[in-house]
N, C-alpha and C. Protein backbone atom coordinates (compact mmCIF):
# COMPACT_ATOMS: atom_id res chain seq x y z
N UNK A 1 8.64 -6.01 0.01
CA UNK A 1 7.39 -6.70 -0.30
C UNK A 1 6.63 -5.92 -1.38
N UNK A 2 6.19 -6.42 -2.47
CA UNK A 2 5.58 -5.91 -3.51
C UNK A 2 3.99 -5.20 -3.08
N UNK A 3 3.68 -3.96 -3.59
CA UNK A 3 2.44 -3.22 -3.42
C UNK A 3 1.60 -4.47 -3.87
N UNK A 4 0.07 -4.26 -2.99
CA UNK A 4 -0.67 -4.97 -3.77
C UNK A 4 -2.04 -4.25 -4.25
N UNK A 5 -2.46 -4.01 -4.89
CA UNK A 5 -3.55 -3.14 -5.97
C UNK A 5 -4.46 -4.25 -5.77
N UNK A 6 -6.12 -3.41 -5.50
CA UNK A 6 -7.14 -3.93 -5.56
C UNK A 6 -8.45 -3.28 -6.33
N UNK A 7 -8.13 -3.91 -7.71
CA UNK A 7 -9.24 -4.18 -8.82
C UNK A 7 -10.24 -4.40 -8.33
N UNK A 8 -11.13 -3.73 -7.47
CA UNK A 8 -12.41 -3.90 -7.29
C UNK A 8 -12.72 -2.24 -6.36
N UNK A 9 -14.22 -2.22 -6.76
CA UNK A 9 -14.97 -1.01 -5.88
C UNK A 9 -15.75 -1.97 -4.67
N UNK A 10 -15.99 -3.18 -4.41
CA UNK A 10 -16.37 -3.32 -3.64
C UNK A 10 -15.97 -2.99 -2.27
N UNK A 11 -16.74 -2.44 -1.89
CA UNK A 11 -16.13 -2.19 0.07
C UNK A 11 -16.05 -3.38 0.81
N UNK A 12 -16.89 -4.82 0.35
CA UNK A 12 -16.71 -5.59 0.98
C UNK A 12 -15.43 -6.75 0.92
N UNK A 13 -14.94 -6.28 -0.57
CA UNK A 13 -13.51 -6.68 -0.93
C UNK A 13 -12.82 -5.93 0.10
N UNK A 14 -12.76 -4.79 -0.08
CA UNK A 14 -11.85 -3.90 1.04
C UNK A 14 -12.14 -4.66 2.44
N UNK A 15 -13.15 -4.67 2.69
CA UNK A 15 -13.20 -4.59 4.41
C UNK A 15 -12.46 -6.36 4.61
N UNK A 16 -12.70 -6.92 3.76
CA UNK A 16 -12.07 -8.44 3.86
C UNK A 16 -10.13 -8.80 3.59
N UNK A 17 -9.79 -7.67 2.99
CA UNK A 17 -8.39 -7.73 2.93
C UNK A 17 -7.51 -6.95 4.44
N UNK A 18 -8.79 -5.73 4.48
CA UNK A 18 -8.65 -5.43 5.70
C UNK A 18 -8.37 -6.24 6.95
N UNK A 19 -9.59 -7.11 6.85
CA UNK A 19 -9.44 -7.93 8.13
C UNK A 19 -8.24 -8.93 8.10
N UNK A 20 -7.63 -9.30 7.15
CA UNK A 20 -6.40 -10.26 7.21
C UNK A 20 -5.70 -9.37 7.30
N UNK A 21 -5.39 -8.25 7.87
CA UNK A 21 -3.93 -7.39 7.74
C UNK A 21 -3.36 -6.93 6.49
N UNK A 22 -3.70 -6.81 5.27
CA UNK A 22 -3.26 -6.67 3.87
C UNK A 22 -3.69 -5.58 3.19
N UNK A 23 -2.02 -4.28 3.34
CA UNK A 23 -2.66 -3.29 3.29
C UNK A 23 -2.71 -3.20 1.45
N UNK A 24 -3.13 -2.18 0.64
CA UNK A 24 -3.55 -2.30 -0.50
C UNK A 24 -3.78 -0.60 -0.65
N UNK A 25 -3.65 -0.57 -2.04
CA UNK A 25 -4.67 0.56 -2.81
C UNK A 25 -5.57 0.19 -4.05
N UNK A 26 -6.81 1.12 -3.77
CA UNK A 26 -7.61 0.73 -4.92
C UNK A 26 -7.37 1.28 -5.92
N UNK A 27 -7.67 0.64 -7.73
CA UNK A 27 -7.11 0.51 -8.56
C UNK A 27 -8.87 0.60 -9.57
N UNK A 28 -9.21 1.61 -10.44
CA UNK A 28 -10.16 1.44 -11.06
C UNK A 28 -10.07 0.91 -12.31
N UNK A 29 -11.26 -0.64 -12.25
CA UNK A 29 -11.06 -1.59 -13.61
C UNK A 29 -12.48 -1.72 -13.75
N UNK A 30 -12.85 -0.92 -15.02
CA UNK A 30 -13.94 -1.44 -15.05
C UNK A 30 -14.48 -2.27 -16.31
N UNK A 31 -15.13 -3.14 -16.67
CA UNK A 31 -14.96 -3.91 -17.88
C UNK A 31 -16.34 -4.56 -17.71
N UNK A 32 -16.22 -5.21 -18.98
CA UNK A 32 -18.03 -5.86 -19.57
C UNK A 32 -18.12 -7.10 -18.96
N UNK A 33 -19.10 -7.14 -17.94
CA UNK A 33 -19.32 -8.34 -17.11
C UNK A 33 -20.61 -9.12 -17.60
N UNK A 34 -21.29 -8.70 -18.76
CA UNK A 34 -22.17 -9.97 -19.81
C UNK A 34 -21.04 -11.30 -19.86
N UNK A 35 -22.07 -12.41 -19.86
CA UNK A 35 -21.76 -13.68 -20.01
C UNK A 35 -21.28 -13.75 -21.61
N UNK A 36 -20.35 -14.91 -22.00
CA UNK A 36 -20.81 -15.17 -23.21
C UNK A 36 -21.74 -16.58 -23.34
N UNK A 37 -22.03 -15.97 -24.51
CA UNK A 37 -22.78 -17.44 -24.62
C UNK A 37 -22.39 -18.87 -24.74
N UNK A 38 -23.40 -19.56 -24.30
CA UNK A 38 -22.80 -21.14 -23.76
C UNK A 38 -21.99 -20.85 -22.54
N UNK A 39 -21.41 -19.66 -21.70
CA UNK A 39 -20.29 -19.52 -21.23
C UNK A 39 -20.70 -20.45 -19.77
N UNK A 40 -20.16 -21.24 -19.20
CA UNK A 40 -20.22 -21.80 -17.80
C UNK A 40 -19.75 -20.96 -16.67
N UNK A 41 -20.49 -21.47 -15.45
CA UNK A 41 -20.72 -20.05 -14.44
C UNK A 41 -19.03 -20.09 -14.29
N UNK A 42 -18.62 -20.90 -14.01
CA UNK A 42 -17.25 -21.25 -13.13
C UNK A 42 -15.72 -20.40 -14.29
N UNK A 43 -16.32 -20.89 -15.79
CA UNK A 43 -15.50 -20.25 -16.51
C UNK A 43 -15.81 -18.60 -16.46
N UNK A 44 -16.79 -18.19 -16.49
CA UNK A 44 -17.68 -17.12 -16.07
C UNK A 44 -16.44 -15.94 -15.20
N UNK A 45 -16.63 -16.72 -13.79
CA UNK A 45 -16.30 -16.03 -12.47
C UNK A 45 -14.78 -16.20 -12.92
N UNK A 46 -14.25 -17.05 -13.71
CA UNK A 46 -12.70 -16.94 -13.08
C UNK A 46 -12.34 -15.80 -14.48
N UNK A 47 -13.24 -15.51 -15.53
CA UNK A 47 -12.69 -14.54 -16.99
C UNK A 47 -12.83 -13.22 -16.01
N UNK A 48 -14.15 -12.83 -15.50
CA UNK A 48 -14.33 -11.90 -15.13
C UNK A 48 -12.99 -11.45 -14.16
N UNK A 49 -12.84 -12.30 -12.87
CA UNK A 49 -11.79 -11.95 -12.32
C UNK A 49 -10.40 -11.39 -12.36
N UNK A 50 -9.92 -12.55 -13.85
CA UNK A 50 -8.87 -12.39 -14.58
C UNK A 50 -8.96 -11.23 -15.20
N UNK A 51 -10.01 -10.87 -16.03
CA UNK A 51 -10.50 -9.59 -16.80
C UNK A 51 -10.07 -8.31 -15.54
N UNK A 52 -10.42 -8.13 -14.44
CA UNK A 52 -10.47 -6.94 -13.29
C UNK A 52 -8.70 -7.05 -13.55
N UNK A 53 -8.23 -8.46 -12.95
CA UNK A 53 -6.63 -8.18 -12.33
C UNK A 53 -5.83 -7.00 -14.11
N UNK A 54 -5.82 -7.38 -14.78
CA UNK A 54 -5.15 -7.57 -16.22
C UNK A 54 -6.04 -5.94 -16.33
N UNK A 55 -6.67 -5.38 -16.10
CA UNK A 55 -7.42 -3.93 -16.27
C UNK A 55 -6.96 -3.31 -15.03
N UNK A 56 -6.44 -3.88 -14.13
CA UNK A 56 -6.08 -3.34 -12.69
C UNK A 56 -4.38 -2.50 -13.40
N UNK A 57 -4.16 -3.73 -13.82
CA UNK A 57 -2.42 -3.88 -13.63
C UNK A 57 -2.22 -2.34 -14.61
N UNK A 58 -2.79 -2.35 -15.51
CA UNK A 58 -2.47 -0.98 -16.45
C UNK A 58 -2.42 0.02 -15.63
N UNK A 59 -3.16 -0.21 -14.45
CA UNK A 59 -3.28 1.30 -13.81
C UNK A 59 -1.93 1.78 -12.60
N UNK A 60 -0.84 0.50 -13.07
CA UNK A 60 -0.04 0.48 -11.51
C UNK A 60 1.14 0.76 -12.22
N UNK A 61 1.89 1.49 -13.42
CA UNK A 61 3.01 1.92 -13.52
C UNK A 61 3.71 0.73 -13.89
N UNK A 62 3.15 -0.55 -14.10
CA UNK A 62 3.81 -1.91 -14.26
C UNK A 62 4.87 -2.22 -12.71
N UNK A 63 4.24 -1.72 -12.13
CA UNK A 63 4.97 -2.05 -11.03
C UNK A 63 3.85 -3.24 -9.59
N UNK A 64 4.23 -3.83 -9.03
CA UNK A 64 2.89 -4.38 -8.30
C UNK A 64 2.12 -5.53 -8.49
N UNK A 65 1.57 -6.00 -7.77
CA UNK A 65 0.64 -7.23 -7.70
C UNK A 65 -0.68 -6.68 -7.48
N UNK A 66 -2.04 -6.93 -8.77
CA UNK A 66 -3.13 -6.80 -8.75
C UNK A 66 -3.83 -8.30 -8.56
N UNK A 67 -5.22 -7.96 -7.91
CA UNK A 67 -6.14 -8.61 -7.41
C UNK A 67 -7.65 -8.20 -8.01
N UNK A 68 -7.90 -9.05 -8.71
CA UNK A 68 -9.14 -9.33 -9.46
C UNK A 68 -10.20 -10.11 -9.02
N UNK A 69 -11.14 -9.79 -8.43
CA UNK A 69 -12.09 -11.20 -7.83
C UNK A 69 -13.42 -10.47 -8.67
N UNK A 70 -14.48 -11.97 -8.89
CA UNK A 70 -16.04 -12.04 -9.12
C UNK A 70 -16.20 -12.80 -8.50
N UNK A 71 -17.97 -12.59 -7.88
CA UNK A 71 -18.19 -13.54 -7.48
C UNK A 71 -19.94 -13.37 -8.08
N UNK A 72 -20.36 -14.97 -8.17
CA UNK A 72 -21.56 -14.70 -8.77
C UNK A 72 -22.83 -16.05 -8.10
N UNK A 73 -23.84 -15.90 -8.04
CA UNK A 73 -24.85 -16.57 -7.28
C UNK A 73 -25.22 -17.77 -9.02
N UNK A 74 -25.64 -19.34 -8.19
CA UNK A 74 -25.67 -20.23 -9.27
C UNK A 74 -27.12 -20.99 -9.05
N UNK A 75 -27.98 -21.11 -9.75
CA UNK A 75 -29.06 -21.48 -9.78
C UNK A 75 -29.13 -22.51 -10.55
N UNK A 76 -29.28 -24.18 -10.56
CA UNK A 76 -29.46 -25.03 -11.78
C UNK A 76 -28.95 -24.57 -12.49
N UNK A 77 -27.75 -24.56 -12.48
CA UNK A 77 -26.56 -23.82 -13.52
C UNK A 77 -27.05 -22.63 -13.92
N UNK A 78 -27.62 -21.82 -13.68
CA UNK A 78 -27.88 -20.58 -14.48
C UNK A 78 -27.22 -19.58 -13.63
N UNK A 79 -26.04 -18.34 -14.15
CA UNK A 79 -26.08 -17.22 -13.61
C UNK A 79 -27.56 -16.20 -13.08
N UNK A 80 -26.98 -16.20 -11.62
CA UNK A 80 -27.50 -14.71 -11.55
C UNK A 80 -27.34 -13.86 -11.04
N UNK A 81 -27.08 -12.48 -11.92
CA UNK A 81 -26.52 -11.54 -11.96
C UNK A 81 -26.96 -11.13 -10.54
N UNK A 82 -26.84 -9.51 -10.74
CA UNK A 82 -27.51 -8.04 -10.33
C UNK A 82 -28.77 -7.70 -10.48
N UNK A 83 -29.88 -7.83 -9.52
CA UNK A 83 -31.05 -7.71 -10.13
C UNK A 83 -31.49 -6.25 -10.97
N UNK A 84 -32.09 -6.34 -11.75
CA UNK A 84 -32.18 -4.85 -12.42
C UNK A 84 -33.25 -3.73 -12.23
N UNK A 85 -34.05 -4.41 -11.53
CA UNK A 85 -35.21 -4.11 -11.01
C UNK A 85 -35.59 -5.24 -9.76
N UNK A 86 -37.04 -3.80 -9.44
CA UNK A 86 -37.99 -5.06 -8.35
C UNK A 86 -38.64 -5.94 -8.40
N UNK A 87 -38.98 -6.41 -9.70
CA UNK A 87 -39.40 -7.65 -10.58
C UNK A 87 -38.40 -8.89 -9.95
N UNK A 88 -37.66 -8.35 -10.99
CA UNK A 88 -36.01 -9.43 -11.18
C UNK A 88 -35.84 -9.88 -9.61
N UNK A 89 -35.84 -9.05 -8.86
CA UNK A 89 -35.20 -9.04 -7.71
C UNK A 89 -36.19 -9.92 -6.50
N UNK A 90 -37.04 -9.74 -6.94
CA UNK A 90 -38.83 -10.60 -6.05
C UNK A 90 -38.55 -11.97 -7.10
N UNK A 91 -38.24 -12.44 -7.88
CA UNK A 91 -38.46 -13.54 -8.79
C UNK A 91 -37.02 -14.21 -8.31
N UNK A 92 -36.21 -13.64 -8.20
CA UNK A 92 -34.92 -14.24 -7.92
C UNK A 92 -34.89 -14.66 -6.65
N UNK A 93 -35.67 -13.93 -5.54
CA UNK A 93 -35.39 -14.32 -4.06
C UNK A 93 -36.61 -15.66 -4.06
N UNK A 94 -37.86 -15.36 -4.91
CA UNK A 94 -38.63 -16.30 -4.80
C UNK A 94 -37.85 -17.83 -5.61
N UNK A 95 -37.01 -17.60 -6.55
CA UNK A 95 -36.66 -18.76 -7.29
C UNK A 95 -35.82 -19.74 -5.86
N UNK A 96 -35.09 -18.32 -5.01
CA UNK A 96 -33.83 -19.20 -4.04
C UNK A 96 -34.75 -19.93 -2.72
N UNK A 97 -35.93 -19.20 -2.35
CA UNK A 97 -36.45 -19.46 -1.82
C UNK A 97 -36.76 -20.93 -1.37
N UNK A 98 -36.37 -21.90 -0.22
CA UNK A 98 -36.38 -22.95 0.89
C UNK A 98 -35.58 -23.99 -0.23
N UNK A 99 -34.62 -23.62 -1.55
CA UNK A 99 -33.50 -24.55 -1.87
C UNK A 99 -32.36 -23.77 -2.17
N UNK A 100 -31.38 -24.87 -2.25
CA UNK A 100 -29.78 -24.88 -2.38
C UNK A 100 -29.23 -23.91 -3.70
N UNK A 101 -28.15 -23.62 -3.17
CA UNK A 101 -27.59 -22.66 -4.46
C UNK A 101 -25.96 -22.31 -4.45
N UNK A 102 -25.15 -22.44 -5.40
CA UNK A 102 -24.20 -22.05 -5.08
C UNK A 102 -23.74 -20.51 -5.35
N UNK A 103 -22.45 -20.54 -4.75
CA UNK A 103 -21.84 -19.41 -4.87
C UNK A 103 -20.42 -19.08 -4.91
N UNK A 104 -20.26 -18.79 -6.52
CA UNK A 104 -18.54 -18.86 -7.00
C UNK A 104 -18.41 -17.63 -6.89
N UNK A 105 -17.07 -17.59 -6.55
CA UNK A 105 -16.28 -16.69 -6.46
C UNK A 105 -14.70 -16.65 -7.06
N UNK A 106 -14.44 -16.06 -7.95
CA UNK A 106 -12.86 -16.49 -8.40
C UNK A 106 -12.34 -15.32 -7.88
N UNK A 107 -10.79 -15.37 -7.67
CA UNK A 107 -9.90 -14.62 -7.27
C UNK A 107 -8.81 -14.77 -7.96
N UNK A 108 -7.74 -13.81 -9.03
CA UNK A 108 -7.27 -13.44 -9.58
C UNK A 108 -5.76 -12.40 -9.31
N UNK A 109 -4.85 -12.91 -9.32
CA UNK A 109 -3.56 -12.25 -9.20
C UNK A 109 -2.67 -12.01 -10.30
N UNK A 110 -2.04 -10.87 -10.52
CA UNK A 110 -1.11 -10.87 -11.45
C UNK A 110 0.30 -9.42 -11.14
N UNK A 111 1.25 -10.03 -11.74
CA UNK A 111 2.25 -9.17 -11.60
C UNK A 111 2.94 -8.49 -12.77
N UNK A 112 2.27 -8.79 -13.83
CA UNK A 112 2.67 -8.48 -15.61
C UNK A 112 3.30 -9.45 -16.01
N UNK A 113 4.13 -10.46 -14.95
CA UNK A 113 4.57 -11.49 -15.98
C UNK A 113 3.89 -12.55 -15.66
N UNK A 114 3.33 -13.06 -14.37
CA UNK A 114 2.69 -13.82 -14.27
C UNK A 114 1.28 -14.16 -13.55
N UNK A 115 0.31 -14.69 -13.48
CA UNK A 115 -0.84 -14.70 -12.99
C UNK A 115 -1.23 -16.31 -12.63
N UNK A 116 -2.37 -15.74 -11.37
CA UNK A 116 -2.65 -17.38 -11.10
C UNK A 116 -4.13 -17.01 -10.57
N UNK A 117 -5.32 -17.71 -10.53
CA UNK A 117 -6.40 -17.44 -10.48
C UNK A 117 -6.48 -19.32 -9.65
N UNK A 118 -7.95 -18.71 -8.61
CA UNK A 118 -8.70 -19.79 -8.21
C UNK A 118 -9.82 -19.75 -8.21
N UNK A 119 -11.39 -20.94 -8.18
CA UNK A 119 -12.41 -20.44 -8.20
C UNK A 119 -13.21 -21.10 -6.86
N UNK A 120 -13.50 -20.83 -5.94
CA UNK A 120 -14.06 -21.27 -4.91
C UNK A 120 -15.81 -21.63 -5.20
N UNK A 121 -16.46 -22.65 -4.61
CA UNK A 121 -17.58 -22.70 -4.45
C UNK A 121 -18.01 -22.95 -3.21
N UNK A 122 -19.44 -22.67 -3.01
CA UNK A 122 -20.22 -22.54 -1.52
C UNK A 122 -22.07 -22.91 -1.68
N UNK A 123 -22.06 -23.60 -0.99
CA UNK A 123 -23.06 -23.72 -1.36
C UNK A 123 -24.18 -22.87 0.05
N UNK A 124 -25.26 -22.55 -0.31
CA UNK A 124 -25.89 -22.12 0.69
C UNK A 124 -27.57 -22.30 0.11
N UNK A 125 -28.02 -22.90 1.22
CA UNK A 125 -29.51 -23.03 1.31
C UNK A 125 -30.34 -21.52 2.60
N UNK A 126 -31.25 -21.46 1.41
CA UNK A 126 -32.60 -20.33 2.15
C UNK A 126 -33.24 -21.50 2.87
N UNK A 127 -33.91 -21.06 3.80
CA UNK A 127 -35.47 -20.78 4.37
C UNK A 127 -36.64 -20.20 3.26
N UNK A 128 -37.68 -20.83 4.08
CA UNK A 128 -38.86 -20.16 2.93
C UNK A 128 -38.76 -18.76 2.91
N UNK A 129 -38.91 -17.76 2.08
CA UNK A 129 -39.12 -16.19 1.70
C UNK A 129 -40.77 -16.00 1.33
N UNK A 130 -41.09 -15.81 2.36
CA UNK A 130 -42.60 -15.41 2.01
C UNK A 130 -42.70 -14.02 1.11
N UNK A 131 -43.57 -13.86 -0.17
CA UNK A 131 -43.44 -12.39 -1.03
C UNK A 131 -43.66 -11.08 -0.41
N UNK A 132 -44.28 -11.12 1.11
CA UNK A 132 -43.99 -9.73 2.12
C UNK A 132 -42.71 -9.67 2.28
N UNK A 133 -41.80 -10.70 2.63
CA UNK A 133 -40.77 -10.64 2.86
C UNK A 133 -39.66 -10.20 2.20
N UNK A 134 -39.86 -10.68 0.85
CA UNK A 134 -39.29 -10.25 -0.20
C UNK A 134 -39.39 -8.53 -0.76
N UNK A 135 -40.31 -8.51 -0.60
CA UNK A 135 -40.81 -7.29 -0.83
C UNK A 135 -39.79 -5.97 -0.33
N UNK A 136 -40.37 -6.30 1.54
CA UNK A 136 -39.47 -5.54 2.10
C UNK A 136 -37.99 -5.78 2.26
N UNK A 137 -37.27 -6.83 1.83
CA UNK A 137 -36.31 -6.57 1.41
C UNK A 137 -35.88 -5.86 0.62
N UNK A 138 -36.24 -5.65 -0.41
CA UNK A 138 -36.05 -4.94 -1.82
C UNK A 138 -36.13 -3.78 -1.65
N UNK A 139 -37.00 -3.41 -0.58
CA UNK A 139 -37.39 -1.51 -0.01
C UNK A 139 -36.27 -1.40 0.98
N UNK A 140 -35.46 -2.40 1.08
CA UNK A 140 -34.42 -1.97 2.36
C UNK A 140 -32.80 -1.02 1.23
N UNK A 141 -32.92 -1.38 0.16
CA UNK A 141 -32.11 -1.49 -0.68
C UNK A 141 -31.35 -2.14 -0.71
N UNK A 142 -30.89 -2.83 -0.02
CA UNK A 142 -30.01 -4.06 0.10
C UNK A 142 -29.59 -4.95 -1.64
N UNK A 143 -30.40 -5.56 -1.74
CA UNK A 143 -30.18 -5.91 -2.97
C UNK A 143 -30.07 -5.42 -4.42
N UNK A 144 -29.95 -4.72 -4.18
CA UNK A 144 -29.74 -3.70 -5.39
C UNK A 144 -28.81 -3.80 -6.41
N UNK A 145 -27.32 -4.16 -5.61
CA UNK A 145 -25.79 -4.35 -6.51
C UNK A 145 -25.37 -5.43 -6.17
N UNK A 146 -26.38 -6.55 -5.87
CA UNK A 146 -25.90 -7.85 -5.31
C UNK A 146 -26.39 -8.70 -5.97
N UNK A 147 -25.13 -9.73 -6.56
CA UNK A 147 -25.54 -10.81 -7.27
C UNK A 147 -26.54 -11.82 -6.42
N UNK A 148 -27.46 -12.24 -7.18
CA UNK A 148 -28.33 -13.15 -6.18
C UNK A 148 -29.55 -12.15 -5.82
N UNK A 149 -28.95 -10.99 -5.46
CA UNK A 149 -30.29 -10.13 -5.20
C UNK A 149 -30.02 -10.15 -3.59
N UNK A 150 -29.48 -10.92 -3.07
CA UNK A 150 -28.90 -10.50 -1.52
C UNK A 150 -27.77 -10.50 -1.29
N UNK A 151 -27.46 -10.18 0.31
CA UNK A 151 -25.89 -9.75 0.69
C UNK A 151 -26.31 -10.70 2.08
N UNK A 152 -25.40 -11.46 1.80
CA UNK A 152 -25.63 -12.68 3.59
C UNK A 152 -24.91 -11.86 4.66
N UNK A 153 -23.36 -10.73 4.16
CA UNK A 153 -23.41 -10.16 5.30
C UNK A 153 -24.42 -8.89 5.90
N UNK A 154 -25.31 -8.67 5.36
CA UNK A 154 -26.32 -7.80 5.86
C UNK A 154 -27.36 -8.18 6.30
N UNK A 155 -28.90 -7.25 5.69
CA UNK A 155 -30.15 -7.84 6.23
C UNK A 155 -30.20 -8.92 5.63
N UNK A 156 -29.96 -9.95 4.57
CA UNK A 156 -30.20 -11.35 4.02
C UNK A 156 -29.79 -12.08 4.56
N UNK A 157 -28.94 -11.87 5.11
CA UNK A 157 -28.37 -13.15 6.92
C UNK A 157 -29.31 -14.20 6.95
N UNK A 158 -30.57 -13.51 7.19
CA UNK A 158 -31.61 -14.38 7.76
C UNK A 158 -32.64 -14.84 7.41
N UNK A 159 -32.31 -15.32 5.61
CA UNK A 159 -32.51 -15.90 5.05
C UNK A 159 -31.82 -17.45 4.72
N UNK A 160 -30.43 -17.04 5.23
CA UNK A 160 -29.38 -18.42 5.43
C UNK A 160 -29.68 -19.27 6.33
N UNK A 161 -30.43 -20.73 5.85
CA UNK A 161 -31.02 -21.52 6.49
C UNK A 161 -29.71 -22.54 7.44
N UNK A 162 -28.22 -22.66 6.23
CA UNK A 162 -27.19 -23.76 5.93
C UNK A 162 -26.43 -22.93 5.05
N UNK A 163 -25.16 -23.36 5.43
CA UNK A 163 -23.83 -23.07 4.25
C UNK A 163 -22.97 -24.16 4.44
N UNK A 164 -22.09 -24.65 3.58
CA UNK A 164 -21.12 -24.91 3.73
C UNK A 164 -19.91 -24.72 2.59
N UNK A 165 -19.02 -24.43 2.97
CA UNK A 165 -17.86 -24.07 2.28
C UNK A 165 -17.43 -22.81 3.18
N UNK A 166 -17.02 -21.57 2.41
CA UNK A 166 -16.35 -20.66 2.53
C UNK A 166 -17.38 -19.48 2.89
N UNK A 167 -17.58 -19.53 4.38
CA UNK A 167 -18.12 -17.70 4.31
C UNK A 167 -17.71 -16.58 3.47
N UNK A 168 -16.69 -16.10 3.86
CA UNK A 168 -16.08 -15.23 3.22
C UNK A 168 -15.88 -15.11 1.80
N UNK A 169 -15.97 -16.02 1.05
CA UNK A 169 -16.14 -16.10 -0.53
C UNK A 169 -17.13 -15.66 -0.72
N UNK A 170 -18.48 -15.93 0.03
CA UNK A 170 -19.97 -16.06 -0.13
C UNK A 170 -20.41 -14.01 -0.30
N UNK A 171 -19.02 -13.34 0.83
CA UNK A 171 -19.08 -12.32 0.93
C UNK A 171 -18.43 -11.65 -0.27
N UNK A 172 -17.43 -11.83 -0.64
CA UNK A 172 -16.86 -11.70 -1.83
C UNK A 172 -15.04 -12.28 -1.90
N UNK A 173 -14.85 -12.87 -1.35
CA UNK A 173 -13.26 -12.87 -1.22
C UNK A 173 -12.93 -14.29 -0.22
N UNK A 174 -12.75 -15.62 -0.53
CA UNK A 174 -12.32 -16.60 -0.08
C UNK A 174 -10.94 -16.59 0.59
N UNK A 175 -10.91 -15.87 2.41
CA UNK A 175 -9.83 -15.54 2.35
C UNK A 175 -8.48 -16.78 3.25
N UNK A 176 -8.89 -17.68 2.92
CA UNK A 176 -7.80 -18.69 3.23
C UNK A 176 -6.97 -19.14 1.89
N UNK A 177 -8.18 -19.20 0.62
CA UNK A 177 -7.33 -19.65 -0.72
C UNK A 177 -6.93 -17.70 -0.79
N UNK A 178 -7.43 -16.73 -0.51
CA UNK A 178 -6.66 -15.82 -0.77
C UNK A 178 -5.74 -15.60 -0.47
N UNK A 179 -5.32 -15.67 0.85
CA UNK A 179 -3.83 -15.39 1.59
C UNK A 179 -2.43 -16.97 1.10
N UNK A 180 -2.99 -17.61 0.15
CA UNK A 180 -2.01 -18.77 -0.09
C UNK A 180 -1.71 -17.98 -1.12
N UNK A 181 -2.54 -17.65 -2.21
CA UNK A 181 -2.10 -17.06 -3.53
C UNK A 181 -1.26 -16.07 -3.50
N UNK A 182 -1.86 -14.81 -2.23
CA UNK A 182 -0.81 -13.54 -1.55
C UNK A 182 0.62 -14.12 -1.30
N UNK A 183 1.01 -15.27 -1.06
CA UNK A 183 2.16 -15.55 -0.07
C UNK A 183 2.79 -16.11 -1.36
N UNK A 184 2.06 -17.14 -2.57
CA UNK A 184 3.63 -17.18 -3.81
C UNK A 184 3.75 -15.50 -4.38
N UNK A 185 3.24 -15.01 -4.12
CA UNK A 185 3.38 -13.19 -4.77
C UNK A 185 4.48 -12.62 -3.49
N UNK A 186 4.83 -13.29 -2.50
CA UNK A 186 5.54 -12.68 -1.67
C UNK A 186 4.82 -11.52 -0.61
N UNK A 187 3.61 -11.60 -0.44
CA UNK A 187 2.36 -9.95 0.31
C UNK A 187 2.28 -11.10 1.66
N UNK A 188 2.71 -10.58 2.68
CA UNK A 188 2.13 -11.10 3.57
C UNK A 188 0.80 -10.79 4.64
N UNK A 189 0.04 -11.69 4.73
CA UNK A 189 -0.80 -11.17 5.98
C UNK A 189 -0.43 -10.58 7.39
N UNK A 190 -1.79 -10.13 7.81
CA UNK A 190 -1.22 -9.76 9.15
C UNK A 190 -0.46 -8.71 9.56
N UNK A 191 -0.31 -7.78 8.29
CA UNK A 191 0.88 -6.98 8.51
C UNK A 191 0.55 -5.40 8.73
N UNK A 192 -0.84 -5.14 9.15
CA UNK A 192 -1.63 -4.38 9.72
C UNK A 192 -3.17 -4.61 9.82
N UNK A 193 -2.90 -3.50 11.07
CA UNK A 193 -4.96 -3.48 10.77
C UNK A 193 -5.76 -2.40 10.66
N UNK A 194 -4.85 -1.70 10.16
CA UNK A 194 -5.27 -0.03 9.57
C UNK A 194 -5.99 0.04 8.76
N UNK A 195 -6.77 -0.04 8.50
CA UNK A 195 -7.54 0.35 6.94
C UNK A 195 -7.05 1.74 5.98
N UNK A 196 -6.58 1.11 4.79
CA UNK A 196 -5.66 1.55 4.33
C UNK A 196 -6.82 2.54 3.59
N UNK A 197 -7.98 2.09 3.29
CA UNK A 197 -8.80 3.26 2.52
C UNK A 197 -9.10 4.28 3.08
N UNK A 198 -8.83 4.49 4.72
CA UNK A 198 -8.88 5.68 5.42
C UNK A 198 -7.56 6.49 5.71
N UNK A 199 -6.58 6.43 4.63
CA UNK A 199 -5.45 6.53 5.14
C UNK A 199 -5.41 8.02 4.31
């Protein structure tokens, strides 16, 4: 069964390959995640992704299957990023604040000769965010390296009024379209539950 390399620092990528049994090593890709212009979110999430796998793969001896995922928060079509501050970050929770929003996520495979990418969407509606609320979110640090400005698996939970689609995308990693893409690469699930980053 072919190694599989994971193009990302997220821990929450890790802890999600983890939980399907899929052991892995991490692979450092780091690359320019600015939009281009005119660029659409969806074309957006699946360059970036593609961009991680294809910066992954250099680092594996040409040997191996890399995994590239973005995922990014969608407002009336507008990206939004990483907040950069506590401004950004109070304006962004107030923009999501008691409406709908999506949330793409692409996922990205490649083996040097071939690659296949998907882009998942999710939609998820807030509750009202009163600006105390917001506030102390932002002092929790939580939002800090999170697109959207929150993390639903943490303290922003309870801000999630409604979802539907894909939890786990929402977290970073859609892992039902992930484990189909794993299985034409030949990686099967299930095939521990070690966490391989403690190894």
């Amino acid at each position: 069964m072919p190694q599989l390399y994971l193009a990302s620092g997220s821990p929450r990528r890790r802890e999600l390959l983890t939980q399907i049994g899929v052991p892995f090593t991490v692979v450092s890709a780091p690359i320019d995640e600015t939009p281009l212009p005119g660029e659409a979110p969806t074309a957006y999430v699946e360059r970036l992704a593609q961009a991680k796998a294809v910066a992954g793969f250099a680092h594996t001896d040409g040997a191996g299957v890399v995994l590239g995922a973005d995922t990014t928060v969608v407002l009336d079509g507008v990206i939004l990023g990483k907040p950069e501050n506590r401004e950004q970050a109070l304006a962004m929770l107030g923009d999501l604040s008691k409406r709908e929003h999506q949330v793409l996520t692409a996922v990205a495979l490649t083996d040097g000769q071939r690659s296949v990418s998907r882009c998942v969407s999710t939609t998820v509606r807030f509750r009202t965010i009163s600006f105390e609320e917001a506030l102390r979110y932002w002092d929790s640090g939580e939002p800090v390296d999170k697109a959207g400005g929150y993390a639903i698996q943490g303290l922003g939970a309870v801000f999630v009024s409604a979802i539907e689609g894909s939890y786990s995308a929402v977290v970073g990693l859609p892992l039902s379209e992930t484990a189909e893409m794993l299985e034409q690469f030949a990686i099967a699930v299930w095939q521990s539950h070690e966490d391989p980053a403690t190894r």
